[in-house]
C-alpha atoms as a PDB file:
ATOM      1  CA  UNK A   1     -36.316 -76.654 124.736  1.00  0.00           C
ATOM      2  CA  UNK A   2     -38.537 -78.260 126.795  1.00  0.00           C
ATOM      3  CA  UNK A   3     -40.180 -77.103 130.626  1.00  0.00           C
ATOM      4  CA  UNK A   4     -38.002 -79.511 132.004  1.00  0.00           C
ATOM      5  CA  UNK A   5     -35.037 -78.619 130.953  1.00  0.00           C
ATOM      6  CA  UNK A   6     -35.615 -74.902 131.135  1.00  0.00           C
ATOM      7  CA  UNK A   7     -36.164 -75.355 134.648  1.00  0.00           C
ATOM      8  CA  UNK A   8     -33.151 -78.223 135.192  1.00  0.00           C
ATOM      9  CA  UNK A   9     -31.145 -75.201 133.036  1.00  0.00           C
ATOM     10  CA  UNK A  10     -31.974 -72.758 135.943  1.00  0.00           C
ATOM     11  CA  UNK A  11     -34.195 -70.541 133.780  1.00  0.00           C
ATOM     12  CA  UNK A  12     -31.797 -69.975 131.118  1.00  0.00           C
ATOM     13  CA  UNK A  13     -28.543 -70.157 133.321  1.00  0.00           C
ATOM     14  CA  UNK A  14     -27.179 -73.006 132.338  1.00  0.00           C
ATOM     15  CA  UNK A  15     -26.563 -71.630 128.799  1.00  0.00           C
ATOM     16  CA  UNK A  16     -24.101 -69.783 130.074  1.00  0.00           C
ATOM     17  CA  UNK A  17     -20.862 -70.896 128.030  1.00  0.00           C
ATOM     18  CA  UNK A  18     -18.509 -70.296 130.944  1.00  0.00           C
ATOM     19  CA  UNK A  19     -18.937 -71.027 134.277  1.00  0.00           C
ATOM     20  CA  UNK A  20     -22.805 -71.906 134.446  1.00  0.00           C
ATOM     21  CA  UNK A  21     -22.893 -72.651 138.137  1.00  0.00           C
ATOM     22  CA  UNK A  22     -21.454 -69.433 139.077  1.00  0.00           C
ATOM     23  CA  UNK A  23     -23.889 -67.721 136.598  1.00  0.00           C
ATOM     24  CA  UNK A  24     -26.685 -69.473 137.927  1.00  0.00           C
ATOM     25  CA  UNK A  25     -25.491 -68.732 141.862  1.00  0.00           C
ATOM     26  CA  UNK A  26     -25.454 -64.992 140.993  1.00  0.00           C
ATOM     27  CA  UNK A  27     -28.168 -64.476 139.045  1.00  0.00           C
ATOM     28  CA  UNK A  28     -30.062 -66.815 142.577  1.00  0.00           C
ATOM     29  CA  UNK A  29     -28.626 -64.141 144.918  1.00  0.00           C
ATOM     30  CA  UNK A  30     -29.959 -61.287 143.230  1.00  0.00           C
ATOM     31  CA  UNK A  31     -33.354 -62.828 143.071  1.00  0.00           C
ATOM     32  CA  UNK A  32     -33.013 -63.950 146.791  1.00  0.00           C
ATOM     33  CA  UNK A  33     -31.869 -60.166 147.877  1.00  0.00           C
ATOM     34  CA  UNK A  34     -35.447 -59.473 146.418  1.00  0.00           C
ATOM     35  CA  UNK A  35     -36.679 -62.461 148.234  1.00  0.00           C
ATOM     36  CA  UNK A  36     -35.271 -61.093 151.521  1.00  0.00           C
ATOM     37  CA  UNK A  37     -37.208 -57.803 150.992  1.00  0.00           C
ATOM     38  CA  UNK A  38     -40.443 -59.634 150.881  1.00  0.00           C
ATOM     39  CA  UNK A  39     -41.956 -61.524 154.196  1.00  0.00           C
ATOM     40  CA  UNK A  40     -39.799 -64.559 155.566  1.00  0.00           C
ATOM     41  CA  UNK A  41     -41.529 -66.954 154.500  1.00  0.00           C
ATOM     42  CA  UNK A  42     -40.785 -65.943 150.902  1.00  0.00           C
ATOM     43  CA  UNK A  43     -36.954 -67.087 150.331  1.00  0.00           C
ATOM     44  CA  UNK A  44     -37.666 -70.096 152.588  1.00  0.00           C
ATOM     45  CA  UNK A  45     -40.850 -71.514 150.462  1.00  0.00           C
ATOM     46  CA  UNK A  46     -38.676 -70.292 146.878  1.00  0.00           C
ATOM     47  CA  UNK A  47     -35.940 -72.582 148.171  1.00  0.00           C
ATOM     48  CA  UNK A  48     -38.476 -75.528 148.468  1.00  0.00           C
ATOM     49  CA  UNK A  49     -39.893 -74.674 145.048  1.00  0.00           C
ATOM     50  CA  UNK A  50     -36.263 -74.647 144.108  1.00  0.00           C
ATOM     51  CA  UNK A  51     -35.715 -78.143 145.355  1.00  0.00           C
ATOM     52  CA  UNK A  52     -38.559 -80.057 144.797  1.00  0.00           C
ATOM     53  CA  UNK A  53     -39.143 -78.848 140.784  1.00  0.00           C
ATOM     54  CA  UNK A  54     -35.177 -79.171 140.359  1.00  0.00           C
ATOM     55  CA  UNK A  55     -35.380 -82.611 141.439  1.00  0.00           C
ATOM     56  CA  UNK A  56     -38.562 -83.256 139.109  1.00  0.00           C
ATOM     57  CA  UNK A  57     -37.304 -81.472 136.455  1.00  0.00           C
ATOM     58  CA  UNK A  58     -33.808 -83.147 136.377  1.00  0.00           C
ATOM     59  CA  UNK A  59     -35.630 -86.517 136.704  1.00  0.00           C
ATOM     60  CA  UNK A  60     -37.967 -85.249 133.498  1.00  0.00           C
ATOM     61  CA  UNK A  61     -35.202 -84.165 131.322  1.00  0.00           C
ATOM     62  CA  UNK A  62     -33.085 -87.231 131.928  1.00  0.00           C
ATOM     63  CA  UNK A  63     -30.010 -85.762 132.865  1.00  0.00           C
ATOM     64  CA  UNK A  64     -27.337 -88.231 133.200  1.00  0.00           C
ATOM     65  CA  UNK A  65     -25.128 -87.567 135.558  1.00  0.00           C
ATOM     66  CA  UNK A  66     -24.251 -83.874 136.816  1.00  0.00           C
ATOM     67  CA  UNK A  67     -23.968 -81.904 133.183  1.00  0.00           C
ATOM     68  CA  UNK A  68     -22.913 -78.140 133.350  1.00  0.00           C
ATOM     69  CA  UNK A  69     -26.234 -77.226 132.162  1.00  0.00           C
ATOM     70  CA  UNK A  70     -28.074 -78.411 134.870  1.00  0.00           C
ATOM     71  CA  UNK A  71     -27.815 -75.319 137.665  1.00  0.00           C
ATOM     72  CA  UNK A  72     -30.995 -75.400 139.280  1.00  0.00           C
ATOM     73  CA  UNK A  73     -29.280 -76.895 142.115  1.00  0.00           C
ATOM     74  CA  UNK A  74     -26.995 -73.813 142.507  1.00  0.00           C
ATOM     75  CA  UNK A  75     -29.967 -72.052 142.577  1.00  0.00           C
ATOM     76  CA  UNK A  76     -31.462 -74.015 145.383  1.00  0.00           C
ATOM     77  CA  UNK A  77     -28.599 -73.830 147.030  1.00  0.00           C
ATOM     78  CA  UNK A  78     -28.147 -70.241 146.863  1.00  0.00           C
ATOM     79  CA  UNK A  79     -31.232 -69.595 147.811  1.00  0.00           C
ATOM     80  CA  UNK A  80     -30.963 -71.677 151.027  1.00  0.00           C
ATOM     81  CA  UNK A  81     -27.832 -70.078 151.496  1.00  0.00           C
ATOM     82  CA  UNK A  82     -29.698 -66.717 152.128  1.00  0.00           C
ATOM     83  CA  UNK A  83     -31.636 -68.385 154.743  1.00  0.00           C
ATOM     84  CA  UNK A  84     -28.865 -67.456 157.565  1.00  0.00           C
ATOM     85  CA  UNK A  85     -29.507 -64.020 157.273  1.00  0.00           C
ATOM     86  CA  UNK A  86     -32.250 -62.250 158.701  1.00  0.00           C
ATOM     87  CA  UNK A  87     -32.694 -58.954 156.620  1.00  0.00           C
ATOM     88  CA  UNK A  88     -30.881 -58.312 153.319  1.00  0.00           C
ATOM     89  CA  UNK A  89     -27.824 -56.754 153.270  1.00  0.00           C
ATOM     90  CA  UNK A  90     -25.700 -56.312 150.357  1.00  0.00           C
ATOM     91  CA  UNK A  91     -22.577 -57.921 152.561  1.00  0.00           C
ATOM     92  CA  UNK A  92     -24.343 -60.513 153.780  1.00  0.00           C
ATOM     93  CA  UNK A  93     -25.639 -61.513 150.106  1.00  0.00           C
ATOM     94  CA  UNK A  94     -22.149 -61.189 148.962  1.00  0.00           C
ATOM     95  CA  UNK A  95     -20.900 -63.611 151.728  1.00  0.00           C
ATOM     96  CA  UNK A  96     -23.601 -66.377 150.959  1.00  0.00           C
ATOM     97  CA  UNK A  97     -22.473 -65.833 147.466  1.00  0.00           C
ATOM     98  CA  UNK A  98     -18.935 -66.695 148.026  1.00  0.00           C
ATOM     99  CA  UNK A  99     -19.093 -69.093 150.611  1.00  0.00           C
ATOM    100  CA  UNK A 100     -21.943 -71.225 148.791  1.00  0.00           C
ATOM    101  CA  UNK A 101     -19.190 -70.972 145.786  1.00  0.00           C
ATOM    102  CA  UNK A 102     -16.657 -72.293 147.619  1.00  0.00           C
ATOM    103  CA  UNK A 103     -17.978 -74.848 149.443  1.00  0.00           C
ATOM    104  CA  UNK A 104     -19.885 -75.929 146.561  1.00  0.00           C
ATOM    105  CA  UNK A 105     -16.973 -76.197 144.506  1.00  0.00           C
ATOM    106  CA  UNK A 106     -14.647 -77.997 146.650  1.00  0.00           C
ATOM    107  CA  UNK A 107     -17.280 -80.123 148.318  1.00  0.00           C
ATOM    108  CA  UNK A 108     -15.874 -80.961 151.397  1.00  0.00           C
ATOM    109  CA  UNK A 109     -16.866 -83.827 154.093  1.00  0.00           C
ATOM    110  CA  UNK A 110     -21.367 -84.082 153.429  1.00  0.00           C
ATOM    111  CA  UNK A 111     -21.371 -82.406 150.530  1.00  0.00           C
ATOM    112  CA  UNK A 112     -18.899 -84.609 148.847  1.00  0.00           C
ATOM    113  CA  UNK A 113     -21.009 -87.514 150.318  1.00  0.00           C
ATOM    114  CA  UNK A 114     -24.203 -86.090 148.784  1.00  0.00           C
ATOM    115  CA  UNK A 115     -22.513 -85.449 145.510  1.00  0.00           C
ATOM    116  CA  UNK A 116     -22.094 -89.099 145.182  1.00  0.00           C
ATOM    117  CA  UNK A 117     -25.229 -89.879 145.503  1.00  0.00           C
ATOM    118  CA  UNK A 118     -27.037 -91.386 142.383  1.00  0.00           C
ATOM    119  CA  UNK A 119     -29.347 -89.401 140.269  1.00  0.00           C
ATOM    120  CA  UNK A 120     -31.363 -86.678 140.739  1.00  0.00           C
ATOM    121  CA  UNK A 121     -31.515 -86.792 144.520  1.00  0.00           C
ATOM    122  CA  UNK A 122     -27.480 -86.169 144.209  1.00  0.00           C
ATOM    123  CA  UNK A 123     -27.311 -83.809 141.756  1.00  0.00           C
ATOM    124  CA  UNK A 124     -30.041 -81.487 143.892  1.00  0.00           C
ATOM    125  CA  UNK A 125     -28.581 -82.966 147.597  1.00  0.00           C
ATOM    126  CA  UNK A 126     -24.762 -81.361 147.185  1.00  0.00           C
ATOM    127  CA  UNK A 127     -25.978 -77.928 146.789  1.00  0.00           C
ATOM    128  CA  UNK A 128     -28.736 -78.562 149.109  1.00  0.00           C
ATOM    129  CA  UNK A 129     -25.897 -79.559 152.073  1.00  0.00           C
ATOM    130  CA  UNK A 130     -24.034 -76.871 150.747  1.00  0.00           C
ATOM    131  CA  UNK A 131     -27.089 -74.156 151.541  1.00  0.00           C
ATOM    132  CA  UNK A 132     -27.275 -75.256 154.676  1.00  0.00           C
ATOM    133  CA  UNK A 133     -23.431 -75.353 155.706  1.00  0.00           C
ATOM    134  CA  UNK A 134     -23.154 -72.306 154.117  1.00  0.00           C
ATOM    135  CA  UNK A 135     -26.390 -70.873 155.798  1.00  0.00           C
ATOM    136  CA  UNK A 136     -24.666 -72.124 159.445  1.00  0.00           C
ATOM    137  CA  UNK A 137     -21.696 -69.800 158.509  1.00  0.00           C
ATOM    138  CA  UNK A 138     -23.864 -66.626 157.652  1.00  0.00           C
ATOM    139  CA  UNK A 139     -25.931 -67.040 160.838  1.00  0.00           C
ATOM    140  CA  UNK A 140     -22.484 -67.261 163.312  1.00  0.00           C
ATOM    141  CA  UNK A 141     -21.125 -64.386 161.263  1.00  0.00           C
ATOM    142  CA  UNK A 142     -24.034 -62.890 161.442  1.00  0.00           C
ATOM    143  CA  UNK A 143     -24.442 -63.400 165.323  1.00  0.00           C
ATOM    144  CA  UNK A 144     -20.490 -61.618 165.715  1.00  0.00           C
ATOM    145  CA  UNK A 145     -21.153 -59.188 163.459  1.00  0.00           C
ATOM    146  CA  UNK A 146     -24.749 -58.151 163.272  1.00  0.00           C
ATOM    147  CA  UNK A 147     -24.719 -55.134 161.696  1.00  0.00           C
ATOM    148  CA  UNK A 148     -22.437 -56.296 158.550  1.00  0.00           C
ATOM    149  CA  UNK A 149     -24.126 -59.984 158.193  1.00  0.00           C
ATOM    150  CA  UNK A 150     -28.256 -58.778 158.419  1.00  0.00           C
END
């Protein structure tokens, strides 16, 4: 297996023979509960790395189309995701778990519209949107119910 696909395969995620997105989303939000315990700045520059060597490495392995394997955008996306919280909090992780899972799932209004996107930029953009739809929803949770959300 080559770099490029190890990292388009979320590190080994993708192998996963049932439900590789959903491996690759939990296995992200464990990391990114670590991330949150380290300074800010952390999760937010892992989520870039996330992006921008998912995109190259998607490119680099010549993925056609969205195949199962490829989960390095749930990753991204998870980890953007975790952005709307401000400390880590097992609920809170939990939350951006589930609602990144949902929404990344049934893809509604921009995500759908960035899953059709061609390429790389759309296989990386759906679960990007999704981060940061799903990040909106932690932080107003998170603003009503402080102490549960972090």
């Amino acid at each position: 297996m080559g770099l490029a696909r190890f990292v388009a395969g979320g590190f080994g995620c993708g192998a996963a023979p049932i439900a590789p997105g959903t491996v690759a989303s939990a296995a992200a939000a464990l990391c990114g509960y670590a991330l949150l315990l380290l300074p800010r700045y952390t999760l937010s520059l892992a989520a870039l790395a996330a992006i921008l060597a998912g995109f190259f490495a998607i490119r680099a392995a010549r993925a056609d189309g969205d195949p199962g394997w490829v989960v390095i955008d749930e990753v991204a996306g998870q980890w953007v995701t975790l952005l709307g919280l401000a400390r880590p909090s097992l609920s809170g992780v939990l939350a951006g778990f589930v609602i990144f899972r949902i929404l990344d799932i049934t893809k509604p209004g921009p995500v759908g519209w960035a899953d059709r996107q061609p390429g790389a930029a759309g296989v990386m953009a759906d679960d990007v949107v999704a981060g940061l739809m799903s990040a909106g929803i932690l932080w107003a949770a998170r603003s009503r119910w402080p102490a549960l959300f972090g």
